[in-house]
C-alpha atoms as a PDB file:
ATOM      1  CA  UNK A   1    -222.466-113.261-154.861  1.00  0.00           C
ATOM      2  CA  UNK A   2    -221.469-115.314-158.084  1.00  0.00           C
ATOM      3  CA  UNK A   3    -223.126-118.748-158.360  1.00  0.00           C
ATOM      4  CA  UNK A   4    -221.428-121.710-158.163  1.00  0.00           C
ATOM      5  CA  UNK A   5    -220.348-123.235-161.282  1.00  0.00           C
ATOM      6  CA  UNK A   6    -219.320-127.021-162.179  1.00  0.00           C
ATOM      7  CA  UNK A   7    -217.621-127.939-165.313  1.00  0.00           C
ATOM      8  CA  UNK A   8    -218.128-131.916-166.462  1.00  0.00           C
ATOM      9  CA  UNK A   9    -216.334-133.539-168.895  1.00  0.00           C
ATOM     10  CA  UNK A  10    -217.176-132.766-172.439  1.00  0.00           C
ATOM     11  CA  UNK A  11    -219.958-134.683-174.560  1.00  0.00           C
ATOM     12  CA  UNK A  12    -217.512-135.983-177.259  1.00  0.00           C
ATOM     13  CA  UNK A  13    -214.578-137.257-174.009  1.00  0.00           C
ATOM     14  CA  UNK A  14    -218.229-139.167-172.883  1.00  0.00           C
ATOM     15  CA  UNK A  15    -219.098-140.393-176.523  1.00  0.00           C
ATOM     16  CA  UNK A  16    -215.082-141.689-177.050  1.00  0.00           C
ATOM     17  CA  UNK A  17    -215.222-143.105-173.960  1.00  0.00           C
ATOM     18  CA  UNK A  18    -218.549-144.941-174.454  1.00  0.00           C
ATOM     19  CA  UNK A  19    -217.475-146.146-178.438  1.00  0.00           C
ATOM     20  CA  UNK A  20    -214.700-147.446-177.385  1.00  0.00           C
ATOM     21  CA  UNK A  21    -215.873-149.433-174.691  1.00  0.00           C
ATOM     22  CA  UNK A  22    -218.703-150.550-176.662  1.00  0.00           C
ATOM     23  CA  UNK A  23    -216.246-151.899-179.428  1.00  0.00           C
ATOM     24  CA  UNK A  24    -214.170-153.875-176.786  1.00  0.00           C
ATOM     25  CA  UNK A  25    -217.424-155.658-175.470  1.00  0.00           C
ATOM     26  CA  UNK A  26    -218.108-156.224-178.783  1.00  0.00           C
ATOM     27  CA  UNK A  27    -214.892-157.645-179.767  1.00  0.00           C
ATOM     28  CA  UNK A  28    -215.558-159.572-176.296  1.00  0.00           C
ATOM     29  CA  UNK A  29    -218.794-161.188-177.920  1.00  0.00           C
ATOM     30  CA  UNK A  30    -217.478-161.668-181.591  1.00  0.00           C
ATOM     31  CA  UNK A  31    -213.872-163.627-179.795  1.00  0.00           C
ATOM     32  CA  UNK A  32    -215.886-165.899-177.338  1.00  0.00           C
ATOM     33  CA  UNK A  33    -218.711-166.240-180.098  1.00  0.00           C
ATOM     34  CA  UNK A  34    -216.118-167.166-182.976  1.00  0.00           C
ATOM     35  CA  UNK A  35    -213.795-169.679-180.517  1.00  0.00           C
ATOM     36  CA  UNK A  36    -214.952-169.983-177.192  1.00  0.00           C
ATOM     37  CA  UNK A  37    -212.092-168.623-174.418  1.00  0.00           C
ATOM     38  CA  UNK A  38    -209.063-167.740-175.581  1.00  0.00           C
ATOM     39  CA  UNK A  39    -206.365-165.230-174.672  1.00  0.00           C
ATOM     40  CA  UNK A  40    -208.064-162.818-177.095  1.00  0.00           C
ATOM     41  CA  UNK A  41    -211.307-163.331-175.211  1.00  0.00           C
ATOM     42  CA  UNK A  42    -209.571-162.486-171.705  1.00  0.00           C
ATOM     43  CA  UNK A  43    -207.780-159.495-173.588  1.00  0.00           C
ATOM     44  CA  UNK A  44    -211.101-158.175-174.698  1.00  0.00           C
ATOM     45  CA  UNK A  45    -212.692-158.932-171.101  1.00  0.00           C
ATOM     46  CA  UNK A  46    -209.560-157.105-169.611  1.00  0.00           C
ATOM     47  CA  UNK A  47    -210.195-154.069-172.182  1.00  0.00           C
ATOM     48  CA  UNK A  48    -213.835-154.219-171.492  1.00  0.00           C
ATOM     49  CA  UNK A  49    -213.485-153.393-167.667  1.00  0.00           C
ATOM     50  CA  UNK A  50    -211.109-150.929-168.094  1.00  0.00           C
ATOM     51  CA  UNK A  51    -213.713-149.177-170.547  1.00  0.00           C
ATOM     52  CA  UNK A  52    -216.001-149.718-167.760  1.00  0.00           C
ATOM     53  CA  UNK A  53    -214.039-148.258-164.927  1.00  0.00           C
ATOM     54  CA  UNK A  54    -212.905-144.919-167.081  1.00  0.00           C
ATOM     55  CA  UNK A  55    -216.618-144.508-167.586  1.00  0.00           C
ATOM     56  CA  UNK A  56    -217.016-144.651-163.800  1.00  0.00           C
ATOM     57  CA  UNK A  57    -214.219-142.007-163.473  1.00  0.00           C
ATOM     58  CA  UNK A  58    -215.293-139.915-166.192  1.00  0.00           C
ATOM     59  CA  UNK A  59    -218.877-139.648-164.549  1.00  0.00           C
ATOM     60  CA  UNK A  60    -217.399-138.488-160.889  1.00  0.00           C
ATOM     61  CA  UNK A  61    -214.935-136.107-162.540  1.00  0.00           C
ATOM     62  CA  UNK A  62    -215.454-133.140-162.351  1.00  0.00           C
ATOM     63  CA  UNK A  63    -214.378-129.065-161.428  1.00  0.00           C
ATOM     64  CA  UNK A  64    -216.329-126.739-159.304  1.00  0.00           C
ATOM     65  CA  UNK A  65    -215.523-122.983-159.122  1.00  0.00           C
ATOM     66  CA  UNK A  66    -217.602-121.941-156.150  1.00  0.00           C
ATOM     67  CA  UNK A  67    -217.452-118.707-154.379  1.00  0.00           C
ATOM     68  CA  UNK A  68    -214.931-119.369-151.917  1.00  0.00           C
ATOM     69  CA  UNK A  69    -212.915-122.303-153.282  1.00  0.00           C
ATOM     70  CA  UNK A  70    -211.809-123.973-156.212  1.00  0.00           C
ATOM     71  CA  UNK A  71    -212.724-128.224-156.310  1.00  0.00           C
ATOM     72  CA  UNK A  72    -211.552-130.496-158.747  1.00  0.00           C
ATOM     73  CA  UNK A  73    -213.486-134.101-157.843  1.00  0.00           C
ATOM     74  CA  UNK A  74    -212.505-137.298-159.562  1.00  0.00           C
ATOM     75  CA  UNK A  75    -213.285-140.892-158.278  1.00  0.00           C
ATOM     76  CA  UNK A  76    -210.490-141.292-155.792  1.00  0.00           C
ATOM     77  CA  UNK A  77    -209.758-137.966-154.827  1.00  0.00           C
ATOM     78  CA  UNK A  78    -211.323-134.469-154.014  1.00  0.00           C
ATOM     79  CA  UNK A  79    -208.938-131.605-153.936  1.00  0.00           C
ATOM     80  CA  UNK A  80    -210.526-128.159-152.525  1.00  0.00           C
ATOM     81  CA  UNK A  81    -208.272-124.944-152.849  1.00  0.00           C
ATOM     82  CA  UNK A  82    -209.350-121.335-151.498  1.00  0.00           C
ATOM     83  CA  UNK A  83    -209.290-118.371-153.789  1.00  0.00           C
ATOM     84  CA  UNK A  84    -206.309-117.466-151.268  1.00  0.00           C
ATOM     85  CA  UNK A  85    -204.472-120.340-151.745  1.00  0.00           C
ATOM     86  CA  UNK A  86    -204.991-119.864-155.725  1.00  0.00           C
ATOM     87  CA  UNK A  87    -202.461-117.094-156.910  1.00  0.00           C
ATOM     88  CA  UNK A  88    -202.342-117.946-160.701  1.00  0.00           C
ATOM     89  CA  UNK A  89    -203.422-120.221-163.511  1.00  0.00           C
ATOM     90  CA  UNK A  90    -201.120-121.265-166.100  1.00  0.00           C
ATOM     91  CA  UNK A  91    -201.415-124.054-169.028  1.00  0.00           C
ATOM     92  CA  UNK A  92    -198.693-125.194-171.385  1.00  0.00           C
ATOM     93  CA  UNK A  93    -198.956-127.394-174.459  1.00  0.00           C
ATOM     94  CA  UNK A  94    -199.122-131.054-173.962  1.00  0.00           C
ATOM     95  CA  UNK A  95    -199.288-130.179-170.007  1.00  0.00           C
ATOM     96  CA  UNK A  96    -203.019-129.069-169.637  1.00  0.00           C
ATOM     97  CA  UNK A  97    -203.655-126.775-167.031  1.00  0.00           C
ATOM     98  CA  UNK A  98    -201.928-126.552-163.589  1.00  0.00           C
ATOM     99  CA  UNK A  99    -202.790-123.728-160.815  1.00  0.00           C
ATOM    100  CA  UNK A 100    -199.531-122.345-159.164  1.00  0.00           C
ATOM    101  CA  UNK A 101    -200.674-122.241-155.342  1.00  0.00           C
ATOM    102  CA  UNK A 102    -199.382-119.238-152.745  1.00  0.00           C
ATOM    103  CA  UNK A 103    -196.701-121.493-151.091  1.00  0.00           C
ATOM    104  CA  UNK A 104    -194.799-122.004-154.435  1.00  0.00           C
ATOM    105  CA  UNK A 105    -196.261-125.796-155.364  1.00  0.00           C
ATOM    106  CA  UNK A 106    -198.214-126.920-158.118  1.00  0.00           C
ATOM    107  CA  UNK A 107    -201.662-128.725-158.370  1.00  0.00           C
ATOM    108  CA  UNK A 108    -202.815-129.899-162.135  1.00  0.00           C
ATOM    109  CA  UNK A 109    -206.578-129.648-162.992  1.00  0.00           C
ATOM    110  CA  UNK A 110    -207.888-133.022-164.956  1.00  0.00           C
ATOM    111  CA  UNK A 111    -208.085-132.951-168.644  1.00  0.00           C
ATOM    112  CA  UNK A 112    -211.952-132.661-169.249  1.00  0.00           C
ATOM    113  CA  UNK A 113    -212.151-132.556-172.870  1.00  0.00           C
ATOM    114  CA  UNK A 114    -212.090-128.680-172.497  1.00  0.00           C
ATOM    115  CA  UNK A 115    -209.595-126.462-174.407  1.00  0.00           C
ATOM    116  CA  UNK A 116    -206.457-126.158-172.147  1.00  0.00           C
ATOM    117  CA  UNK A 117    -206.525-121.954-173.020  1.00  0.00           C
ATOM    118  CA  UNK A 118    -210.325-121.784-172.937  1.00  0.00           C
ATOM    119  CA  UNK A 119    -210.370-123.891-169.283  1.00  0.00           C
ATOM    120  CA  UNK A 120    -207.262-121.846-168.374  1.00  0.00           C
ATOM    121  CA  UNK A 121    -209.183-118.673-169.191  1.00  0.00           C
ATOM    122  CA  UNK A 122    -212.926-119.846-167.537  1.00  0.00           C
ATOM    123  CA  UNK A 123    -210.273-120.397-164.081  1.00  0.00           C
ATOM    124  CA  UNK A 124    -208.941-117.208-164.206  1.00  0.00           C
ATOM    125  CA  UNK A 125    -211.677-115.137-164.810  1.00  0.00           C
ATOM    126  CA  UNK A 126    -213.030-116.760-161.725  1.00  0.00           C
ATOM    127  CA  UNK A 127    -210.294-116.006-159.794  1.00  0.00           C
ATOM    128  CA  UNK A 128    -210.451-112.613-160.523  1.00  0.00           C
ATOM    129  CA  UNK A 129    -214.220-112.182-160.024  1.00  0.00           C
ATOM    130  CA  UNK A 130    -213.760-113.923-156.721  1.00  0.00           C
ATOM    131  CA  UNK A 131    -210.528-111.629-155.468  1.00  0.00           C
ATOM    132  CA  UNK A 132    -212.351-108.254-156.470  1.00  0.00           C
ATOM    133  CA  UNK A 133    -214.998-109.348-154.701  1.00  0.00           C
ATOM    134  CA  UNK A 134    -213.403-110.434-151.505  1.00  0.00           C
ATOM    135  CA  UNK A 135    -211.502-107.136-151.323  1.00  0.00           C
END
């Protein structure tokens, strides 16, 4: 039995995130400070809450190779794929990483901040841990 592992986004994804959030509430304070509402100030607000909300996303994202399935989490959605359904893992450049399924289709894992090989790699050694053991 192989414990379950769950890979999160990656500390620097978090810290980009967070700067650049921080600079659009910022430029929020500085625009509304300097001349009181103006279309800058909404564009900053606007920016500001979208900061917010990827923050949000980035915290519920997530990918968790268990023993029996394969779950990729994010805010909206939670996919869950059996090591049957799983027959490969592929990535290509500028693509990130996508599993090829047993009935022919596609699914796409979320970019993490993790190397698309190294991720790519982490899946398929779990899938063949998980297949040699089931057998």
């Amino acid at each position: 039995m192989q414990p379950t592992r769950v890979l999160r986004p990656k500390g620097w994804l978090v810290g980009l995130v967070v700067g650049a959030t921080g600079l659009f509430v910022l430029g929020f304070w500085a625009s509304y400070a300097g001349g009181g509402w103006t279309w800058t100030t909404a564009g900053f607000i606007a920016l500001s809450l979208v900061g917010c909300g990827a923050l949000v996303e980035l915290a519920w994202s997530r990918i968790v190779l268990s023993e029996a399935e394969l779950e990729v989490r994010t805010l909206w959605t939670r996919r869950r794929y059996a090591v049957s359904q799983v027959a490969s893992v592929t990535w290509e450049a500028g693509c990130g990483v996508a599993l090829k399924l047993s009935n022919g289709s596609w699914a796409r894992l979320p970019d993490l901040g993790y190397n698309s090989q190294g991720l790519t790699n982490t899946v398929r050694a779990w899938l063949k841990r998980t297949k040699s053991g089931a057998a």
